[in-house]
PDB file of N, CA and C in Angstrom:
ATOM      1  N   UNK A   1     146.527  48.726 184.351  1.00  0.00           N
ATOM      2  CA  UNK A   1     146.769  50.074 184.805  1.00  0.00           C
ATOM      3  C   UNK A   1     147.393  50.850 183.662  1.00  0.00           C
ATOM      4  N   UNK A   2     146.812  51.801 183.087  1.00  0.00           N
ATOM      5  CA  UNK A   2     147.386  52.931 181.956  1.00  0.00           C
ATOM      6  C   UNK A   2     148.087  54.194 182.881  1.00  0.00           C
ATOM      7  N   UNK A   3     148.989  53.910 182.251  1.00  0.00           N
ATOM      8  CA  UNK A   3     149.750  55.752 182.131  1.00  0.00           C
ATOM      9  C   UNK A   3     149.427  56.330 181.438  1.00  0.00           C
ATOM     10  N   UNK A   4     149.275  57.751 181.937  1.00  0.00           N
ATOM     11  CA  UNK A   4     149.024  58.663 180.826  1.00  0.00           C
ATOM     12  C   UNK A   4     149.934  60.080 181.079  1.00  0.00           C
ATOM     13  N   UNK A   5     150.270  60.747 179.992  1.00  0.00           N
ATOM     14  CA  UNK A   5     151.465  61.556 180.740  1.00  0.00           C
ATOM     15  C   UNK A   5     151.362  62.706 181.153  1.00  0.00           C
ATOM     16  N   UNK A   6     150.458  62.476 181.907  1.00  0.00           N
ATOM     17  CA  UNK A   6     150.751  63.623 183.220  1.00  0.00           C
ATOM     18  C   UNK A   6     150.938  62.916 184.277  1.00  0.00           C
ATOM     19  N   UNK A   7     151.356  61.954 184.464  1.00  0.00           N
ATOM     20  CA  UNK A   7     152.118  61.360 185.653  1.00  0.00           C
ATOM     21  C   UNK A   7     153.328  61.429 185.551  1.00  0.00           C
ATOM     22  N   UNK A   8     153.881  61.205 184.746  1.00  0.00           N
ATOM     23  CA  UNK A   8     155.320  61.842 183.739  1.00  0.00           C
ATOM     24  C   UNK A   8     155.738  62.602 184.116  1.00  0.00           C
ATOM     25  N   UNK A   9     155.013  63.796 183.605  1.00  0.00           N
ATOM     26  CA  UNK A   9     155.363  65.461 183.677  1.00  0.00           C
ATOM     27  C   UNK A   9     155.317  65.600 185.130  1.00  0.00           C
ATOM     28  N   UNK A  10     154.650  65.260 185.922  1.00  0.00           N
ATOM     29  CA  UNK A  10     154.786  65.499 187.006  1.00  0.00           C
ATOM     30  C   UNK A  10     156.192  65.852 188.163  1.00  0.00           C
ATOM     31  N   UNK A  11     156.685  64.123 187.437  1.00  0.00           N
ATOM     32  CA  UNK A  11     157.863  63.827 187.783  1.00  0.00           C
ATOM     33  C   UNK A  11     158.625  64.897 187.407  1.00  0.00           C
ATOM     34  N   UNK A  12     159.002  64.820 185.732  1.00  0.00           N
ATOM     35  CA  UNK A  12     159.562  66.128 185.168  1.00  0.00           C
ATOM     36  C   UNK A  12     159.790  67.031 185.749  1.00  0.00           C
ATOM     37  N   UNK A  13     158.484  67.986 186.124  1.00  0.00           N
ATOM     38  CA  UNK A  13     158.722  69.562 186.572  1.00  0.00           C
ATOM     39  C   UNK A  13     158.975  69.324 188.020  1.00  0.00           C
ATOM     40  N   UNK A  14     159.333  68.736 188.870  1.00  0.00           N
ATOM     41  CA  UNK A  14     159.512  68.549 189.695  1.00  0.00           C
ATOM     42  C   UNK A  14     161.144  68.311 189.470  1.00  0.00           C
ATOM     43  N   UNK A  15     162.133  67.663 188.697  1.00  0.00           N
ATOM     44  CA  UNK A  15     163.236  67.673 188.230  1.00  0.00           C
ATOM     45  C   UNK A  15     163.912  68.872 188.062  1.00  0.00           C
ATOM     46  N   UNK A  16     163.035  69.987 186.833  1.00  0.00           N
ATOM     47  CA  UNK A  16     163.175  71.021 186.462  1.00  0.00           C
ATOM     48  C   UNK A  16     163.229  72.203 187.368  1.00  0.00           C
ATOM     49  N   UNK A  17     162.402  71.812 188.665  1.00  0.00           N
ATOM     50  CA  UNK A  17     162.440  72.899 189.772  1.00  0.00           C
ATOM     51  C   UNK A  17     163.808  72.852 190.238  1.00  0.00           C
ATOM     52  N   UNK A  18     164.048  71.544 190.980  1.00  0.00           N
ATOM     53  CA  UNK A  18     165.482  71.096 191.376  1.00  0.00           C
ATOM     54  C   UNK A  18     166.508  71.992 190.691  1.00  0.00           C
ATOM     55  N   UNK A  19     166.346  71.639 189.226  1.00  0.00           N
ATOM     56  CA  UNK A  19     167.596  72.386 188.909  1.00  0.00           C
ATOM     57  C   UNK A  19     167.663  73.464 188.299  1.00  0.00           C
ATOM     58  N   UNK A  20     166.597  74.060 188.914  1.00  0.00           N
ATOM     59  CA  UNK A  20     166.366  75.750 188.651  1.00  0.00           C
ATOM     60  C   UNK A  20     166.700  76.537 190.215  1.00  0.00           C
ATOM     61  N   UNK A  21     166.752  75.740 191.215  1.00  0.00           N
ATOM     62  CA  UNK A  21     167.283  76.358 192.388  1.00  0.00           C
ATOM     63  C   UNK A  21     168.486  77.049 192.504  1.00  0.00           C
ATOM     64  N   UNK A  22     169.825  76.216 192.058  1.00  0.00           N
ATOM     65  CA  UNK A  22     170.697  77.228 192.457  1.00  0.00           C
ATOM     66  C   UNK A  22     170.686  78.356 191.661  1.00  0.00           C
ATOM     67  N   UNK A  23     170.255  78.287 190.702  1.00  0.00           N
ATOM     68  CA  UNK A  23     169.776  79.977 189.822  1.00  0.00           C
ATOM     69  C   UNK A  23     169.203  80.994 190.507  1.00  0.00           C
ATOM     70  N   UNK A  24     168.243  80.303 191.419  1.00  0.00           N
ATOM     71  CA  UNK A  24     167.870  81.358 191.818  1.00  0.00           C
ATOM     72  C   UNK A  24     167.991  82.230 193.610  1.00  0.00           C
ATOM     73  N   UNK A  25     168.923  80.953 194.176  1.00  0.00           N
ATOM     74  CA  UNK A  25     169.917  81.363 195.093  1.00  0.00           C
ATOM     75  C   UNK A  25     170.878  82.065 194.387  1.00  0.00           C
ATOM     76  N   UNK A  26     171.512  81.993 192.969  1.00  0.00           N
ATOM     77  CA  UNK A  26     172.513  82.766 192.982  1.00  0.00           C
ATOM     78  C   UNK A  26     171.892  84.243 192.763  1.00  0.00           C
ATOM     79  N   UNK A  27     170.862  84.032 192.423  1.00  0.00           N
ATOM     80  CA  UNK A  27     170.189  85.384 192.018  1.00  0.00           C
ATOM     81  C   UNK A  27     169.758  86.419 193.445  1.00  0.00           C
ATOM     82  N   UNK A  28     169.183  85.520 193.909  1.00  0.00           N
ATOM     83  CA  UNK A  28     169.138  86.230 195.899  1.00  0.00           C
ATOM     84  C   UNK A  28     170.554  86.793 196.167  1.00  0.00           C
ATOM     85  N   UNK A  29     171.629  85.818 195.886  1.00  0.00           N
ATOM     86  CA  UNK A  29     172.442  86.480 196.653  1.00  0.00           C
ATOM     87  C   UNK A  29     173.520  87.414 195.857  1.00  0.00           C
ATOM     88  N   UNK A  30     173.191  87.268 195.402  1.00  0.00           N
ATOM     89  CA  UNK A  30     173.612  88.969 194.243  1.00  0.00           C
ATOM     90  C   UNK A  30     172.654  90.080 194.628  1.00  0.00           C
ATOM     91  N   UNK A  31     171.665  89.882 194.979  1.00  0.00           N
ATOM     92  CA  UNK A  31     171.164  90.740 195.395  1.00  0.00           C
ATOM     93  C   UNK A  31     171.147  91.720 196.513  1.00  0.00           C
ATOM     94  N   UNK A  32     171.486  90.606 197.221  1.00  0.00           N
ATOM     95  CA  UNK A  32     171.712  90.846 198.899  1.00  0.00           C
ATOM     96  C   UNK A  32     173.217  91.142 198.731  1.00  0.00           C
ATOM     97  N   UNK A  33     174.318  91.167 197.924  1.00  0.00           N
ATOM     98  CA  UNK A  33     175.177  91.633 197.725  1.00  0.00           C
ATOM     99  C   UNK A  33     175.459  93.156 197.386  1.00  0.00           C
ATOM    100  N   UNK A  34     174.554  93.432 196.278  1.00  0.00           N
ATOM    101  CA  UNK A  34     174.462  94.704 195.959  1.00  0.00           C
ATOM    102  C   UNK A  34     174.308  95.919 197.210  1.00  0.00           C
ATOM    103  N   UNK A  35     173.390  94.754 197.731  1.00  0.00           N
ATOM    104  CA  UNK A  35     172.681  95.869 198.821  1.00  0.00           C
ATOM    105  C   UNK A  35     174.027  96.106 200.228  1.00  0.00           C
ATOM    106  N   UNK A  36     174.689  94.986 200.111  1.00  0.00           N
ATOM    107  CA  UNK A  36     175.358  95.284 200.994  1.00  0.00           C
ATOM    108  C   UNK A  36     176.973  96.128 200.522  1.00  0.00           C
ATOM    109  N   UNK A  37     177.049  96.249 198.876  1.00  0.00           N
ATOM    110  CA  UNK A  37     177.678  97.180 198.290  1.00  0.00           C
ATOM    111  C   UNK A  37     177.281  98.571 198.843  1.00  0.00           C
ATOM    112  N   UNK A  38     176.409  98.719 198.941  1.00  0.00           N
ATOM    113  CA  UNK A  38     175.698  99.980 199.168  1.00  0.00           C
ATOM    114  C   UNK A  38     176.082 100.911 200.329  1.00  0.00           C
ATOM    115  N   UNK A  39     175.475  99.339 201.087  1.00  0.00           N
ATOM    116  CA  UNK A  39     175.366  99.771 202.703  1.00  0.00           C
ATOM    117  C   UNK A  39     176.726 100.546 203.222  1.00  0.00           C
ATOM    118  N   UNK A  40     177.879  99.349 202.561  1.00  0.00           N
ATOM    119  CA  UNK A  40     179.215 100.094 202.929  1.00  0.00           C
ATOM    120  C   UNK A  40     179.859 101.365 202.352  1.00  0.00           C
ATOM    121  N   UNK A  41     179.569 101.681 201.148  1.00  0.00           N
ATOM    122  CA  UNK A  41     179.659 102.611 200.741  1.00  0.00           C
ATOM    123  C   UNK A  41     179.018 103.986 201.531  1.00  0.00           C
ATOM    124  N   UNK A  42     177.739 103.824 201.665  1.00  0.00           N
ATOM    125  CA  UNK A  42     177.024 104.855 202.862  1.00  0.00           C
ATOM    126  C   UNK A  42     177.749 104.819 204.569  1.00  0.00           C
ATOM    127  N   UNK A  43     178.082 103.616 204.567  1.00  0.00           N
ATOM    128  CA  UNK A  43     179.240 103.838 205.943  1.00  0.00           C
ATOM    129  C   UNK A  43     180.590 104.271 205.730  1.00  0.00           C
ATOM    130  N   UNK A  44     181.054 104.051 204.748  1.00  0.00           N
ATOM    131  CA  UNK A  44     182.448 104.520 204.389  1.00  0.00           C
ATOM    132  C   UNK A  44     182.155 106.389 204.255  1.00  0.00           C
ATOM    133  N   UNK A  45     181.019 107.007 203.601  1.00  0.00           N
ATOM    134  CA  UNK A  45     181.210 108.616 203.634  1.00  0.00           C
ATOM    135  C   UNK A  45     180.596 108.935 205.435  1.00  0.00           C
ATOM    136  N   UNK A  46     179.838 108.141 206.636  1.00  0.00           N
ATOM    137  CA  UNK A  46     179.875 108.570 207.456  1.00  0.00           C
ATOM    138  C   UNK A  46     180.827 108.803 208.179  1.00  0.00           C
ATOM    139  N   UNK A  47     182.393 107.409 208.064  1.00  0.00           N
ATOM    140  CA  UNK A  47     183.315 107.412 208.716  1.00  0.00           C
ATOM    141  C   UNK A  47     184.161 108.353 208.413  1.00  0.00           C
ATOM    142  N   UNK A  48     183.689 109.176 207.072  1.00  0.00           N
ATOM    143  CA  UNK A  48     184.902 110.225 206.653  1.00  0.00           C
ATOM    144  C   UNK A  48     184.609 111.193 207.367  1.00  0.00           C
ATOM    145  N   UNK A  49     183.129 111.403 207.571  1.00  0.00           N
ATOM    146  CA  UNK A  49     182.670 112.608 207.726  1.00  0.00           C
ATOM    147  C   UNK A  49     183.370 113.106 209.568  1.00  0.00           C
ATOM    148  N   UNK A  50     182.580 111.070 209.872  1.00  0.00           N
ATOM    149  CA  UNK A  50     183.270 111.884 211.428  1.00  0.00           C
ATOM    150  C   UNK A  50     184.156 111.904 212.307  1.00  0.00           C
ATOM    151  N   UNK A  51     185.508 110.547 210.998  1.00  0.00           N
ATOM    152  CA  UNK A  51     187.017 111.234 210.989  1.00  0.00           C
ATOM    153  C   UNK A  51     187.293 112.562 210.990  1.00  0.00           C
ATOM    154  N   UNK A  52     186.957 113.398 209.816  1.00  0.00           N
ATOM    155  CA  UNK A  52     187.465 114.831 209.799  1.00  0.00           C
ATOM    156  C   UNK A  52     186.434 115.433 210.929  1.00  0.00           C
ATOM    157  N   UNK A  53     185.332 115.088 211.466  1.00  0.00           N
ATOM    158  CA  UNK A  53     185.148 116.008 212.459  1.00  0.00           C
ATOM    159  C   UNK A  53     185.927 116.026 213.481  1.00  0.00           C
ATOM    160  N   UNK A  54     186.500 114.624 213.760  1.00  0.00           N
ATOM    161  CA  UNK A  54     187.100 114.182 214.931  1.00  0.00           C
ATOM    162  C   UNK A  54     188.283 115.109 215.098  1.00  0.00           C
ATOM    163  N   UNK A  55     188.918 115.063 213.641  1.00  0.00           N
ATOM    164  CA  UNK A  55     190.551 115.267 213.466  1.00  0.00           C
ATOM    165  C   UNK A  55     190.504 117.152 213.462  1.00  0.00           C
ATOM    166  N   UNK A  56     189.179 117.619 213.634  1.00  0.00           N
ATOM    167  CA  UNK A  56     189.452 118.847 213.352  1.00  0.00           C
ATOM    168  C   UNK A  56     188.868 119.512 214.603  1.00  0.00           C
ATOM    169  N   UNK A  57     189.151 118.796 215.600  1.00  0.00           N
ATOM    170  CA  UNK A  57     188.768 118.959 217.023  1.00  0.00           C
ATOM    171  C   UNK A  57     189.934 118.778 217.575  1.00  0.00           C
ATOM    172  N   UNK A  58     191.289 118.229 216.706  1.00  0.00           N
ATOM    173  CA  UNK A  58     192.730 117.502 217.605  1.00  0.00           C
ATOM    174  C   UNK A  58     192.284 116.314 218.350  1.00  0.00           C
ATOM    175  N   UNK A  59     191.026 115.456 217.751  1.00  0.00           N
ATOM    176  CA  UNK A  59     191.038 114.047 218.144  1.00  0.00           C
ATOM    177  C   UNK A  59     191.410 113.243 217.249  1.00  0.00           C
ATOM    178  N   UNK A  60     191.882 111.750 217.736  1.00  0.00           N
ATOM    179  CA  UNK A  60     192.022 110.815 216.760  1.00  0.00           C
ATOM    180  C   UNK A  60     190.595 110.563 215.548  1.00  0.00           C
ATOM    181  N   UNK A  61     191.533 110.472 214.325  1.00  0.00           N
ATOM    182  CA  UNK A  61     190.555 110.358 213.368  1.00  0.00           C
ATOM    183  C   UNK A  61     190.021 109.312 213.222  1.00  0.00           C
ATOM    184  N   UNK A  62     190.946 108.113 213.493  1.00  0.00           N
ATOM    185  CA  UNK A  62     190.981 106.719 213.278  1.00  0.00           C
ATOM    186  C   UNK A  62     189.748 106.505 214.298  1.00  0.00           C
ATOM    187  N   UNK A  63     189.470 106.780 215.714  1.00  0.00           N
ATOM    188  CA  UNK A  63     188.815 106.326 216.382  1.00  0.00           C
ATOM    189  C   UNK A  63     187.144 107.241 216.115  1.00  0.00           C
ATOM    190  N   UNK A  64     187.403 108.593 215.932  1.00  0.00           N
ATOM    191  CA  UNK A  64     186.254 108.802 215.059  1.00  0.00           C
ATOM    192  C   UNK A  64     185.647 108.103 213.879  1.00  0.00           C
ATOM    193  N   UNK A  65     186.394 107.454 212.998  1.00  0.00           N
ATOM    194  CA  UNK A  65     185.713 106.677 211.895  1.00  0.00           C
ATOM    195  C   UNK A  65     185.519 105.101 212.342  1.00  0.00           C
ATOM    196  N   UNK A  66     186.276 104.662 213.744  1.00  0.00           N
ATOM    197  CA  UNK A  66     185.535 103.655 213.867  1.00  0.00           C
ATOM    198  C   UNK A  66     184.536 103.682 214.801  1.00  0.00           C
ATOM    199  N   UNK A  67     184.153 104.549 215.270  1.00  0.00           N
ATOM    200  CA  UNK A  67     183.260 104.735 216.443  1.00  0.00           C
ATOM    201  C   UNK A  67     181.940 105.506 215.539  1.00  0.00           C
ATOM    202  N   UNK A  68     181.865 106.004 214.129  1.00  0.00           N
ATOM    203  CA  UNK A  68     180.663 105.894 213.491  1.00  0.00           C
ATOM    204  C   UNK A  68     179.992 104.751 212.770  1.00  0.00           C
ATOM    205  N   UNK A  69     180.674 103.462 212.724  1.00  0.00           N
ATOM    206  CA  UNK A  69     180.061 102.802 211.716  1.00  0.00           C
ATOM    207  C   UNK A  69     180.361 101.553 212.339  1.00  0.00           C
ATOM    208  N   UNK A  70     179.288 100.711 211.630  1.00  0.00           N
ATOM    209  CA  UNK A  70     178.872  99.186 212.444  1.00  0.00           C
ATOM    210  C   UNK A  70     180.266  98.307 212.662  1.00  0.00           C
ATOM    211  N   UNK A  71     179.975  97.784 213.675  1.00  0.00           N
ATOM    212  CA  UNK A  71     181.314  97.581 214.487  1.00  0.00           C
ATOM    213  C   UNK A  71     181.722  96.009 213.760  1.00  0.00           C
ATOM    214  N   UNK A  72     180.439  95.531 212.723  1.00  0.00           N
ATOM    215  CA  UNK A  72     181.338  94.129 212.188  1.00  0.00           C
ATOM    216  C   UNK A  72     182.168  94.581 210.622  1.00  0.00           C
ATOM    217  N   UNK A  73     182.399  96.347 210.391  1.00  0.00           N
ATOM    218  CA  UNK A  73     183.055  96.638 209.239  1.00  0.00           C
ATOM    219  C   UNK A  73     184.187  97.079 209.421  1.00  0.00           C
ATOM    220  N   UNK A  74     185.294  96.563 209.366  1.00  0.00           N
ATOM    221  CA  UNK A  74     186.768  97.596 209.204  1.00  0.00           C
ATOM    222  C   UNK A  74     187.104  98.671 208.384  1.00  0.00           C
ATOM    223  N   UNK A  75     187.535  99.391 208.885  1.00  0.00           N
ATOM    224  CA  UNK A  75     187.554 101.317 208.519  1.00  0.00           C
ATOM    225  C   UNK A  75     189.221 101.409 208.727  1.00  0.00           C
ATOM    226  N   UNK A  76     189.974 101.880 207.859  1.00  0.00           N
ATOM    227  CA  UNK A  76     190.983 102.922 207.906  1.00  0.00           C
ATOM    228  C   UNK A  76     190.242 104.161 207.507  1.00  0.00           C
ATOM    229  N   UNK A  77     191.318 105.318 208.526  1.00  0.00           N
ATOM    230  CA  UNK A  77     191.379 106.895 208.067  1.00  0.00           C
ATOM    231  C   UNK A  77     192.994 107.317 207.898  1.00  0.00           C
ATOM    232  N   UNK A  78     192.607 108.233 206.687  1.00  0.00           N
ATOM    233  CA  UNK A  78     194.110 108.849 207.063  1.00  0.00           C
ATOM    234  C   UNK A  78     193.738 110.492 206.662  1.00  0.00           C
ATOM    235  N   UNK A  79     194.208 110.787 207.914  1.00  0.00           N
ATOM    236  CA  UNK A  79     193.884 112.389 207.516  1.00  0.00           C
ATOM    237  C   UNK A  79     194.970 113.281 206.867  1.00  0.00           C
ATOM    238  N   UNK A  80     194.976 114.297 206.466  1.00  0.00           N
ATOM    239  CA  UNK A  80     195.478 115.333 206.257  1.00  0.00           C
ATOM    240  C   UNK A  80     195.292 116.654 206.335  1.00  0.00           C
ATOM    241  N   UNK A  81     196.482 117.262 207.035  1.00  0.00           N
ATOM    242  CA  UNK A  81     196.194 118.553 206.870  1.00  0.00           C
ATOM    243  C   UNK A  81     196.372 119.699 206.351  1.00  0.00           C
ATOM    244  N   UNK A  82     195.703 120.608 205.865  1.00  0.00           N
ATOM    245  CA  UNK A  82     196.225 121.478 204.675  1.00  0.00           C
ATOM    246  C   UNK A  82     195.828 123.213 204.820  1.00  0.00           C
ATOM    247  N   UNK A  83     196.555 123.928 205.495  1.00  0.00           N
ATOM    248  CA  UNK A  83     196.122 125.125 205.489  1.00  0.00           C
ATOM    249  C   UNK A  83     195.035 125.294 206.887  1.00  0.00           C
ATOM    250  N   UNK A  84     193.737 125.803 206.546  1.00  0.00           N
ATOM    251  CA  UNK A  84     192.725 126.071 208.144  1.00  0.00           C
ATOM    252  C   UNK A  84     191.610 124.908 207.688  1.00  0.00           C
ATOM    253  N   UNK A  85     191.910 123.714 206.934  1.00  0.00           N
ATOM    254  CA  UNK A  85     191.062 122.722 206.859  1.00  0.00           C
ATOM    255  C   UNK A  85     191.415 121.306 207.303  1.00  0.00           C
ATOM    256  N   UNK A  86     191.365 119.897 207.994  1.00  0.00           N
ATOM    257  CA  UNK A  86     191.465 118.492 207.335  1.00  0.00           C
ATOM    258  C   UNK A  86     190.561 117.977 206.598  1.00  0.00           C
ATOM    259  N   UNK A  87     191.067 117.265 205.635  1.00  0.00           N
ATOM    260  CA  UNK A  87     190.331 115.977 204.542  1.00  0.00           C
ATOM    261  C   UNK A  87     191.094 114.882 205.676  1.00  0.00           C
ATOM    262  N   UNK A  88     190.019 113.787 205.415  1.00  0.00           N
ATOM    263  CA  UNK A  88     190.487 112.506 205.993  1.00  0.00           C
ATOM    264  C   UNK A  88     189.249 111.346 204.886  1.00  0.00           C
ATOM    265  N   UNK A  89     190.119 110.459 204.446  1.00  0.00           N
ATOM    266  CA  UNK A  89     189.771 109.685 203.646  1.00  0.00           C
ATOM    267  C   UNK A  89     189.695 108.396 204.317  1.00  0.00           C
ATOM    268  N   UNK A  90     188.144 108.038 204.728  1.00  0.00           N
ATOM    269  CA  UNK A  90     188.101 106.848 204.993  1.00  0.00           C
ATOM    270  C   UNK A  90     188.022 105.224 203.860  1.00  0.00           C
ATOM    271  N   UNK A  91     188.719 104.065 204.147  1.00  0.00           N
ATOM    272  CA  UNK A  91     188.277 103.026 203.750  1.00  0.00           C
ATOM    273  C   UNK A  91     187.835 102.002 204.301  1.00  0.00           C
ATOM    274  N   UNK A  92     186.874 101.462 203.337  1.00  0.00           N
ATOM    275  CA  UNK A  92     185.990 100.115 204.163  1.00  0.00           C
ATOM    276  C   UNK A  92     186.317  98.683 203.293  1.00  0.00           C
ATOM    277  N   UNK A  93     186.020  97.839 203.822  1.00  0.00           N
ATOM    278  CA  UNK A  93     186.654  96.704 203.021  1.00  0.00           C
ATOM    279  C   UNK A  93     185.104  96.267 202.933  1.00  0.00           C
ATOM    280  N   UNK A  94     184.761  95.614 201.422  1.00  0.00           N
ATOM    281  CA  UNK A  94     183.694  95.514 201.127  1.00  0.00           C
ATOM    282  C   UNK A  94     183.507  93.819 201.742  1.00  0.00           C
ATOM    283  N   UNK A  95     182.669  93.063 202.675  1.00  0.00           N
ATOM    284  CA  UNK A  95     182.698  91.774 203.040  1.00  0.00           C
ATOM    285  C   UNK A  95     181.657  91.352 201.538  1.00  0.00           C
ATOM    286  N   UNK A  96     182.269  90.087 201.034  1.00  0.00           N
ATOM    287  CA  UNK A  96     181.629  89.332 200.141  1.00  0.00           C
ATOM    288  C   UNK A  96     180.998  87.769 200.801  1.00  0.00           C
ATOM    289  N   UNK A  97     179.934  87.879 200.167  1.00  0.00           N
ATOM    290  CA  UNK A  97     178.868  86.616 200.723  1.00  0.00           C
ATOM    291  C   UNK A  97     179.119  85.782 199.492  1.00  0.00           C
ATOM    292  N   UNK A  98     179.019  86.039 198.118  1.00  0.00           N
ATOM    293  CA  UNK A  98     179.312  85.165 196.885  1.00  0.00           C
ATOM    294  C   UNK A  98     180.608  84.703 197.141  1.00  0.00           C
ATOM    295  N   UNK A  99     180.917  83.277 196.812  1.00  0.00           N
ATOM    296  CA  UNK A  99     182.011  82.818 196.634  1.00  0.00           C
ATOM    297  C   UNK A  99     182.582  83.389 195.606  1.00  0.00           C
ATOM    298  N   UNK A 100     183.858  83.536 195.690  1.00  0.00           N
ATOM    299  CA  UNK A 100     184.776  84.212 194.229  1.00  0.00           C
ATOM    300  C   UNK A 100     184.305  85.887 193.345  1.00  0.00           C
ATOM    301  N   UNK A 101     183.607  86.429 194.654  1.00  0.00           N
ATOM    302  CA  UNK A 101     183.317  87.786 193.745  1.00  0.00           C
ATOM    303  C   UNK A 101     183.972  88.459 195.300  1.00  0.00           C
ATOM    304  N   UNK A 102     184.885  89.374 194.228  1.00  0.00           N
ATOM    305  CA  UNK A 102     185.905  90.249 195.073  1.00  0.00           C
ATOM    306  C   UNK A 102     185.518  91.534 194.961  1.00  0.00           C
ATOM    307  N   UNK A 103     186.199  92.321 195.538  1.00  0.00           N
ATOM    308  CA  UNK A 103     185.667  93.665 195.249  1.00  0.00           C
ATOM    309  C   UNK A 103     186.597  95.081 196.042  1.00  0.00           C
ATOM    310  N   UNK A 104     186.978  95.922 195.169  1.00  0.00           N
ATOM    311  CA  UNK A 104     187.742  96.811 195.776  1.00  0.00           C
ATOM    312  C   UNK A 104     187.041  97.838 196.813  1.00  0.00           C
ATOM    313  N   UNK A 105     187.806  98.040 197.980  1.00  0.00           N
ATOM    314  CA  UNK A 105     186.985  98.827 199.235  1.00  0.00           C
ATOM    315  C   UNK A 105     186.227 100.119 198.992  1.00  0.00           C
ATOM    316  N   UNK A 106     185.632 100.277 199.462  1.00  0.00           N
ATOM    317  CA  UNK A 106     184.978 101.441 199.175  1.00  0.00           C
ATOM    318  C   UNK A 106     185.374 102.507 199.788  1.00  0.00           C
ATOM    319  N   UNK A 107     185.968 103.720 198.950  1.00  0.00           N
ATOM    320  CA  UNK A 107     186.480 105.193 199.559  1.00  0.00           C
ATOM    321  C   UNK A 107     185.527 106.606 199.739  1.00  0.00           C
ATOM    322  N   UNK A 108     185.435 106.972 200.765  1.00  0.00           N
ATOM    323  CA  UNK A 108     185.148 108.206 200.705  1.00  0.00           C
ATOM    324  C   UNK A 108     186.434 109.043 201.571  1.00  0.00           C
ATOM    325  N   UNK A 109     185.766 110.375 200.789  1.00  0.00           N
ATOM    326  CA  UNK A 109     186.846 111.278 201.734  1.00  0.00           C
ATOM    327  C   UNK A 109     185.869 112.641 202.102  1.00  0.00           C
ATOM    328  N   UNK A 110     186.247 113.188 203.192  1.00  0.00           N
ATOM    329  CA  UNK A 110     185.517 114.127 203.765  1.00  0.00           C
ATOM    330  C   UNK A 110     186.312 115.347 204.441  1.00  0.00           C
ATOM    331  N   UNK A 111     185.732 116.602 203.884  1.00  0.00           N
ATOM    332  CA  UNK A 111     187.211 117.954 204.504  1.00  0.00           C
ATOM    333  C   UNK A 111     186.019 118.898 205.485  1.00  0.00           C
ATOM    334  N   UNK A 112     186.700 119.173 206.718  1.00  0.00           N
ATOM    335  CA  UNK A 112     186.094 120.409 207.951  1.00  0.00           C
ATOM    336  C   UNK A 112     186.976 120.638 208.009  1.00  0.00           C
ATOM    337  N   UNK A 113     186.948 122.196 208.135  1.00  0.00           N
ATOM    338  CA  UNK A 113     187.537 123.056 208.742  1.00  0.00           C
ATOM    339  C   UNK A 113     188.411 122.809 210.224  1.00  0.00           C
ATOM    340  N   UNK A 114     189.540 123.662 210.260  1.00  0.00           N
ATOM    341  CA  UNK A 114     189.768 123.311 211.634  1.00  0.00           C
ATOM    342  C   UNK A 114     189.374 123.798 212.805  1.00  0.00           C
ATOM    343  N   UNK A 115     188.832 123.240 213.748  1.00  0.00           N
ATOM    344  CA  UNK A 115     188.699 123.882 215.150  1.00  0.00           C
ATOM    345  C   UNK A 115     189.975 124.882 215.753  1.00  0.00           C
ATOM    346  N   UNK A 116     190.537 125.461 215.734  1.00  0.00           N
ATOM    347  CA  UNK A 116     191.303 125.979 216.513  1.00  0.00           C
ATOM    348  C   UNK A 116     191.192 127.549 217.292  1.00  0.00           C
TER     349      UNK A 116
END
């Protein structure tokens, strides 16, 4: 019985796949990270938006910014008021799927006028 080496290689790239996997799980999930950078960021300027609508109605702001945005993200607001306007600056805490990649929350802030 002869070998010849492509029975070899076979083996080989079959090795080489193996340990090309977690590369490219880490690469998926950086990806799917980014995206979920995103996502919160686009929920963090809705919760501002409809904090200060809330707060410029004389409702709670806090419950306006959590009552716009998906209920598995935590939101602070803190409003302020200044003259015939509120700003209320929401934050979101960014959830990380990568082990050991952190990340500072994402801020928006948003100003309406006041209702009165």
């Amino acid at each position: 019985m002869s070998y010849d080496g492509r029975v070899r290689d076979r083996g080989q790239v079959a090795i080489e796949y193996l340990g090309f996997i977690p590369i490219l799980i880490l690469v998926a999930m950086a990806g799917v990270q980014l995206g979920l950078i995103a996502y919160t960021a686009q929920q963090a300027g809705t919760a501002a938006r409809a904090g200060a609508r809330a707060a410029s109605l004389d409702e709670s702001a806090q419950d306006g910014c959590v009552n716009a945005i998906s209920d598995w993200l935590s939101v602070t607001c803190v409003p302020a008021e200044g003259g015939d306007e509120v700003t209320v600056t929401a934050t979101v805490e960014i959830p990380s799927i990568v082990p050991g990649w952190n990340f500072d929350p994402a801020r928006k802030t948003a100003t309406m006028p006041l209702d009165h």
